[in-house]
Protein backbone atom coordinates (compact mmCIF):
# COMPACT_ATOMS: atom_id res chain seq x y z
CA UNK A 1 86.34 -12.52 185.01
CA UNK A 2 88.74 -11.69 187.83
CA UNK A 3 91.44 -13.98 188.28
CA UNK A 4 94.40 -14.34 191.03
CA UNK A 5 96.42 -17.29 191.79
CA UNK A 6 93.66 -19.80 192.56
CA UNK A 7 91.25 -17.25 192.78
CA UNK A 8 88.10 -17.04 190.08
CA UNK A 9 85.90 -14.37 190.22
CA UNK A 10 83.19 -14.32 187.42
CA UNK A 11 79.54 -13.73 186.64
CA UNK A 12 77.54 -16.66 188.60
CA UNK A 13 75.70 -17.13 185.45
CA UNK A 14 78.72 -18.99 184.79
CA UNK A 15 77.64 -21.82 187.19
CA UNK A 16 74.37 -21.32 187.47
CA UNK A 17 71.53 -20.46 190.26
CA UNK A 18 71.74 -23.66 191.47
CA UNK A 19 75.27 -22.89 192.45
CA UNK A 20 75.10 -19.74 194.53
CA UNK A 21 71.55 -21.07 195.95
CA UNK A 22 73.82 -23.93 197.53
CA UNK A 23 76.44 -20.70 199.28
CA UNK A 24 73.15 -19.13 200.74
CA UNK A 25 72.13 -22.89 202.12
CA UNK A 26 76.16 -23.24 203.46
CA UNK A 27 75.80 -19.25 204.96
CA UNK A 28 72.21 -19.72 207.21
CA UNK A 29 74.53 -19.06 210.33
CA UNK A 30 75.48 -15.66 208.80
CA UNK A 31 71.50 -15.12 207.15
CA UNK A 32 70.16 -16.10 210.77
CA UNK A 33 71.55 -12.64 212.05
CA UNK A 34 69.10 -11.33 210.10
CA UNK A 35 65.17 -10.74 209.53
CA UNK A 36 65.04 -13.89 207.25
CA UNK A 37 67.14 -16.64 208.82
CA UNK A 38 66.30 -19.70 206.22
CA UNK A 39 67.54 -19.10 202.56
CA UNK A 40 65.09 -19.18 199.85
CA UNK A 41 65.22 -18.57 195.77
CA UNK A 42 63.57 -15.69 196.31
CA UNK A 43 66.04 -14.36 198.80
CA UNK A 44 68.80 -15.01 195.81
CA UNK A 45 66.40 -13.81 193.04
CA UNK A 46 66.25 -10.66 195.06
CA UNK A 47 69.64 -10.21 195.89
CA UNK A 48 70.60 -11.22 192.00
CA UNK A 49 67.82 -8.41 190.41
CA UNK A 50 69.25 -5.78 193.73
CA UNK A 51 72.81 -6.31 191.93
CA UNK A 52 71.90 -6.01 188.49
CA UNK A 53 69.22 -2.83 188.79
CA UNK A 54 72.28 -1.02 190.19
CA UNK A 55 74.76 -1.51 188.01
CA UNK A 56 76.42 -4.38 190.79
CA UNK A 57 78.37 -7.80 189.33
CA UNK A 58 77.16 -10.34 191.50
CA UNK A 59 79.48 -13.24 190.95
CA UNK A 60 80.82 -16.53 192.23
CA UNK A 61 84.03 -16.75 193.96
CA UNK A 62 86.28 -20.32 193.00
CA UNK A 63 88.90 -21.61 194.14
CA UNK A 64 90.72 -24.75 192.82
CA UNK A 65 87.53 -24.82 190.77
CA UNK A 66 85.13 -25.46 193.46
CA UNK A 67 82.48 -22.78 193.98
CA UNK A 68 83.11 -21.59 197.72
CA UNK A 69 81.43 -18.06 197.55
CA UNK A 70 79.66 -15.28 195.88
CA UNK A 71 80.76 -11.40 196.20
CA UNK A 72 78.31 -8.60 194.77
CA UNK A 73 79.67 -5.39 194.50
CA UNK A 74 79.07 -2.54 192.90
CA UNK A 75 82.01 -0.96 191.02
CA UNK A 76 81.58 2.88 190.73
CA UNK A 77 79.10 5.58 191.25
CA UNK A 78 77.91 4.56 195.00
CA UNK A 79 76.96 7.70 196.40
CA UNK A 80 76.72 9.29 193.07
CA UNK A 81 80.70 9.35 193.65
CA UNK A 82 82.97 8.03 190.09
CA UNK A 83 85.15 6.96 192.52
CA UNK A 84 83.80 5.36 195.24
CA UNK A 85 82.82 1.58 195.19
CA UNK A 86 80.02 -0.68 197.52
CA UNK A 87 80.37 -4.26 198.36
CA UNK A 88 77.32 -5.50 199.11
CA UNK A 89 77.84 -8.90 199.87
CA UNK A 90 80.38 -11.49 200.32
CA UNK A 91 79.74 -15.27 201.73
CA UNK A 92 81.95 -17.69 201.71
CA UNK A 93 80.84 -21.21 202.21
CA UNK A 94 81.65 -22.77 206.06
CA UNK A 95 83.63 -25.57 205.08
CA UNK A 96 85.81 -22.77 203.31
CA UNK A 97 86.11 -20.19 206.23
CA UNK A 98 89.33 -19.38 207.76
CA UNK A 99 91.02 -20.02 204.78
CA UNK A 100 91.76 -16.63 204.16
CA UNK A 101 89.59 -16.73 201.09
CA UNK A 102 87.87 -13.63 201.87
CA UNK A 103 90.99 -11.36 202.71
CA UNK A 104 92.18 -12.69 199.45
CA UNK A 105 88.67 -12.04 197.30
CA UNK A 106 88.73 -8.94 199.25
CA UNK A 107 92.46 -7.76 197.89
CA UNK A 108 91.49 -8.67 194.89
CA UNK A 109 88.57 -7.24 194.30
CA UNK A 110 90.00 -3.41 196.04
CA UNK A 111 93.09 -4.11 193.54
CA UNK A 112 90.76 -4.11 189.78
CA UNK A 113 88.35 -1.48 191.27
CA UNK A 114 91.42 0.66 191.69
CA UNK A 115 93.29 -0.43 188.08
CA UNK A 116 89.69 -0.57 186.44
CA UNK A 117 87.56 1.90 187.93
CA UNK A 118 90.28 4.60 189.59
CA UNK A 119 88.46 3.91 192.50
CA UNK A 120 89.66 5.66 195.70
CA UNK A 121 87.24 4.55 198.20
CA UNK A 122 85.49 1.54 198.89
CA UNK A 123 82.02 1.21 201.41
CA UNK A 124 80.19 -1.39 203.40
CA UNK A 125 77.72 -1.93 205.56
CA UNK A 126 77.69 -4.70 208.13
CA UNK A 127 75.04 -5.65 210.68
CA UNK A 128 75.75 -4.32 214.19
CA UNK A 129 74.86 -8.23 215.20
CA UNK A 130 77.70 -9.18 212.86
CA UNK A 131 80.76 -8.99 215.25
CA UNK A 132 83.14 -11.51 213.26
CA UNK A 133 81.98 -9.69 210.31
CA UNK A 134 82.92 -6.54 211.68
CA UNK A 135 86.38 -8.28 213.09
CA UNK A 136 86.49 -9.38 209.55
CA UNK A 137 86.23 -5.90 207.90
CA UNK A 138 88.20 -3.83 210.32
CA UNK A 139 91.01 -6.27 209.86
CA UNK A 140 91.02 -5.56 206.00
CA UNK A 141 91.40 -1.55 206.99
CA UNK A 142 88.11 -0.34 207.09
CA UNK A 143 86.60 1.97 209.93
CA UNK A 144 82.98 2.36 210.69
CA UNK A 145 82.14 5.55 209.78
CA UNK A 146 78.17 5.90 210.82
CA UNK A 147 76.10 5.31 213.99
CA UNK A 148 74.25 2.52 213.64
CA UNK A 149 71.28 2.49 210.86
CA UNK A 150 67.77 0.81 211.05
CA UNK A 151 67.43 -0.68 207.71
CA UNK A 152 63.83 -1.08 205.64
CA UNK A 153 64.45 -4.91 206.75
CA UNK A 154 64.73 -4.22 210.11
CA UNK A 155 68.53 -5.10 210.19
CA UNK A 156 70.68 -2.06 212.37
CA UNK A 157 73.57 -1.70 210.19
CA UNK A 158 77.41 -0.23 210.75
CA UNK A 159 78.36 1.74 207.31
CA UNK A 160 82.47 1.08 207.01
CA UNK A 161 84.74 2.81 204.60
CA UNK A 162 88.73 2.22 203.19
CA UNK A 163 90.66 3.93 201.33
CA UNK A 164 92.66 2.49 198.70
């Protein structure tokens, strides 16, 4: 568990499926950019089994003890690099947005990679569709450092990159 002033980052097994099932229902405006615009268990299942099979924590993200997120990242090894880390996802339920929650999970999160992990680098990978995520991203310091990339799921992604 991760935790910063009102900030709670821990395993999601800590609040159950039900729980981060309810941030993909509050996040269909962000999953609509994509191949599969409806959330499903599966979708979840899949992302949860993605995290775990390499070597991701996919967790919730509270605040004043309300579930308003889930981050999955993975915290060393991406690339086959010790030091470099991969977010893979971050959502943060609408009623919660513009709250700065996600700079602050975001902080966070680069702040124990680097303390627990000596990591020096930290990647992404948005959706070209995804222009506030992109906003988002490049406003936290991190350049796009790839042409765009057809994905397996038919998604055209931007790879980004920080250094911390």
């Amino acid at each position: 568990m991760i935790i910063k002033d009102n900030i709670r980052i821990q395993d999601f097994h800590a609040h159950g499926f039900d729980s981060v099932y309810n941030v993909y229902k509050r996040n269909e405006d962000f999953l609509s950019l994509g191949p599969q615009p409806n959330a499903t268990r599966e979708m979840v299942l899949s992302d949860i089994e993605y995290s775990e099979r390499n070597g991701g924590y996919y967790c919730t993200i509270c605040c004043n003890n309300h579930v308003v997120g889930i981050i999955d990242f993975i915290p060393s090894m991406y690339k086959k690099q010790q030091d470099c880390a991969y977010i893979n996802l971050i959502m943060i339920k609408q009623e919660y947005r513009n709250m700065n929650i996600g700079k602050a999970v975001i902080k966070v999160i680069e702040e124990w990679l680097k303390k627990e992990h000596k990591i020096s680098s930290v990647y992404i990978s948005v959706q070209e569709n995804n222009t506030k995520g992109i906003d988002f991203w490049i406003s936290q310091g991190y350049q796009v450092i790839s042409k765009p990339e057809l994905q397996e799921d038919t998604t055209i992604v931007l790879h980004m990159r920080k250094y911390i």
